[in-house]
N, C-alpha and C. Protein backbone atom coordinates (compact mmCIF):
# COMPACT_ATOMS: atom_id res chain seq x y z
N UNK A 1 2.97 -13.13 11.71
CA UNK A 1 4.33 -12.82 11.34
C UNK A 1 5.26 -13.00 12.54
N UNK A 2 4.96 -12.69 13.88
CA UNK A 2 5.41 -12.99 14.93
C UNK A 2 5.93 -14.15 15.15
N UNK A 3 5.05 -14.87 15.32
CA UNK A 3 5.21 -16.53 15.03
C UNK A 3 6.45 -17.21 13.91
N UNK A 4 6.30 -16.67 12.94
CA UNK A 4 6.99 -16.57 11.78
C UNK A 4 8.96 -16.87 12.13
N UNK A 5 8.50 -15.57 12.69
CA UNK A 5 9.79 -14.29 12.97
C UNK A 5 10.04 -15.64 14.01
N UNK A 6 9.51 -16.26 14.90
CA UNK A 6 10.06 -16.55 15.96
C UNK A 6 10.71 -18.22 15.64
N UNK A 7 9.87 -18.79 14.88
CA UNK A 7 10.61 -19.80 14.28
C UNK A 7 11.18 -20.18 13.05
N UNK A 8 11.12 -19.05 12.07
CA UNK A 8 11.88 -19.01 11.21
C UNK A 8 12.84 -17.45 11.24
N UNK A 9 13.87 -17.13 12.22
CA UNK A 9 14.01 -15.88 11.88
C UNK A 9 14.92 -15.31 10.95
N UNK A 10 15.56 -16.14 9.81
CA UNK A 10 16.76 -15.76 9.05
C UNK A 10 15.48 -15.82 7.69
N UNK A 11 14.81 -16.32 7.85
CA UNK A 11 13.80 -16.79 6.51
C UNK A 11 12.66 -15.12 6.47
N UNK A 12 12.33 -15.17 8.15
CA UNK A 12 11.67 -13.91 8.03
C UNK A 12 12.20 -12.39 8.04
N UNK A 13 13.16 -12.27 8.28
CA UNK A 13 14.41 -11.24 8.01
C UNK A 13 14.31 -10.60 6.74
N UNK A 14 14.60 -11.80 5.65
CA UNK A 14 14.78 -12.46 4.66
C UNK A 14 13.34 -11.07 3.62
N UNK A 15 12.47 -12.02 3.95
CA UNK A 15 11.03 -10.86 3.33
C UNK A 15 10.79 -10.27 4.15
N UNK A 16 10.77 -9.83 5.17
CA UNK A 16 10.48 -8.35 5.94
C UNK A 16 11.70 -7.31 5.05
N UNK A 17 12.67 -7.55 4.94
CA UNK A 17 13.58 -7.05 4.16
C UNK A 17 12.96 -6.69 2.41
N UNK A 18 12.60 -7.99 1.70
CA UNK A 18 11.92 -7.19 0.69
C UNK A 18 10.90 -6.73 0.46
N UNK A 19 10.21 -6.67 1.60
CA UNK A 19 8.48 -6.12 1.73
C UNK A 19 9.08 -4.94 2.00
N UNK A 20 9.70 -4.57 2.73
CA UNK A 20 10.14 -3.34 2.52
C UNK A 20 11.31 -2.06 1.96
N UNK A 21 11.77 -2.66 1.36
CA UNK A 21 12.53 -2.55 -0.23
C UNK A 21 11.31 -2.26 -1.15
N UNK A 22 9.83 -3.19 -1.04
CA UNK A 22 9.14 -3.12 -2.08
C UNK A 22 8.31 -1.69 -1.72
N UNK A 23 8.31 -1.75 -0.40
CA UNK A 23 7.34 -0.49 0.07
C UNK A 23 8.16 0.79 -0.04
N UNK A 24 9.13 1.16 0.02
CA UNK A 24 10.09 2.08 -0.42
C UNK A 24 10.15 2.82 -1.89
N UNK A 25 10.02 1.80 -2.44
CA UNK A 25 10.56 1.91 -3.74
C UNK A 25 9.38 2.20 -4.50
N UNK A 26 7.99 1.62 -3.93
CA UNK A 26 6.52 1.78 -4.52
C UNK A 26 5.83 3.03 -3.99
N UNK A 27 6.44 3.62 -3.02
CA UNK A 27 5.35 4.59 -2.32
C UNK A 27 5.26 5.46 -2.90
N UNK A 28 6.49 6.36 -3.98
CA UNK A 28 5.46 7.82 -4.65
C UNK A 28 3.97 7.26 -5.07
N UNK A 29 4.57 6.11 -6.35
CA UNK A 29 3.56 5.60 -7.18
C UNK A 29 2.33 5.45 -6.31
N UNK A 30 2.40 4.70 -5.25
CA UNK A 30 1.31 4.32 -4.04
C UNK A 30 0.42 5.71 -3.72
N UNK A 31 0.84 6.35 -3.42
CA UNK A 31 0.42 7.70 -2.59
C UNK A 31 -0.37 8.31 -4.10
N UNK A 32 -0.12 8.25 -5.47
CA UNK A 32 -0.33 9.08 -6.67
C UNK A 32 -1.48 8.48 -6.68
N UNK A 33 -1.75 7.05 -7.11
CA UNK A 33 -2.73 6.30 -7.02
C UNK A 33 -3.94 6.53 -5.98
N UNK A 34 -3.41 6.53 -4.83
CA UNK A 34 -4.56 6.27 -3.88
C UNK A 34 -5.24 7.99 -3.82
N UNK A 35 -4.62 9.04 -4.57
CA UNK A 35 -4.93 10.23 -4.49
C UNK A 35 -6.33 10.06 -5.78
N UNK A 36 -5.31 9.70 -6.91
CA UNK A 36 -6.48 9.57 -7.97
C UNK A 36 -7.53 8.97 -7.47
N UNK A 37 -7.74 7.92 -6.95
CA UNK A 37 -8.74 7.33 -6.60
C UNK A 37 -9.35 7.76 -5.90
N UNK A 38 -8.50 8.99 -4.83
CA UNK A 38 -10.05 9.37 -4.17
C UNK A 38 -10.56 10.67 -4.54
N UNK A 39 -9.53 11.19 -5.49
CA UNK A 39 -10.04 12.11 -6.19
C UNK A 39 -11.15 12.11 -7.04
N UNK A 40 -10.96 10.75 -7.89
CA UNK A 40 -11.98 10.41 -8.76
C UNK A 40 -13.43 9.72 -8.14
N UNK A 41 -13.21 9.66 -7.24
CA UNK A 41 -14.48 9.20 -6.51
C UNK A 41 -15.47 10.23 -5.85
N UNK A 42 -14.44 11.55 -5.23
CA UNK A 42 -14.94 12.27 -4.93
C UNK A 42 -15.71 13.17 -6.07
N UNK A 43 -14.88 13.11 -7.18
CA UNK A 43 -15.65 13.81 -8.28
C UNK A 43 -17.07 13.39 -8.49
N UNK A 44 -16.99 11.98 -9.07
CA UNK A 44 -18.24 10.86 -9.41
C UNK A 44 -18.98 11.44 -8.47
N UNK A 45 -19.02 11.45 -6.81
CA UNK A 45 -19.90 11.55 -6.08
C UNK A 45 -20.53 12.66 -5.85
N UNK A 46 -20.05 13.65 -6.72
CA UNK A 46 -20.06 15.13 -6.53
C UNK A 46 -20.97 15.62 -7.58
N UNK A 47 -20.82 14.89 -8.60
CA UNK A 47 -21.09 15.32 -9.98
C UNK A 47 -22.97 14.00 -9.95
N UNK A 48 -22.70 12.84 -9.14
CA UNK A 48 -23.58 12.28 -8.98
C UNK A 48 -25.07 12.74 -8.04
N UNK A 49 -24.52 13.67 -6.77
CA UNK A 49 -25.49 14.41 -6.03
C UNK A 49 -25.85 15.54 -6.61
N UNK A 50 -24.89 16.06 -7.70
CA UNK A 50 -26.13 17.43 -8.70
C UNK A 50 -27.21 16.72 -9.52
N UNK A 51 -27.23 15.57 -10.28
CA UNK A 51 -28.18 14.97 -11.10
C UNK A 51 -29.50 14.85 -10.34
């Protein structure tokens, strides 16, 4: 991205700008998700070492 940034820098501005617009706007959802998931894994694995 460095590289990027260094010879394209109005282009890389450009999506660094909506990568993070996208990361803003996604992170409750992000954070809810990655909870379930390790919630639900931790369950599986929990419920898998009593069997």
């Amino acid at each position: 991205m460095e590289l990027y940034a260094t010879f394209r820098p109005a282009r890389a501005q450009a999506r660094l700008r909506a990568l993070m617009r996208a990361i803003t706007t996604h992170q409750d959802q992000a954070i809810v998700v990655l909870s379930l998931t390790v919630g639900f894994w931790l369950v599986g694995r929990s419920l898998y070492e009593l069997t």
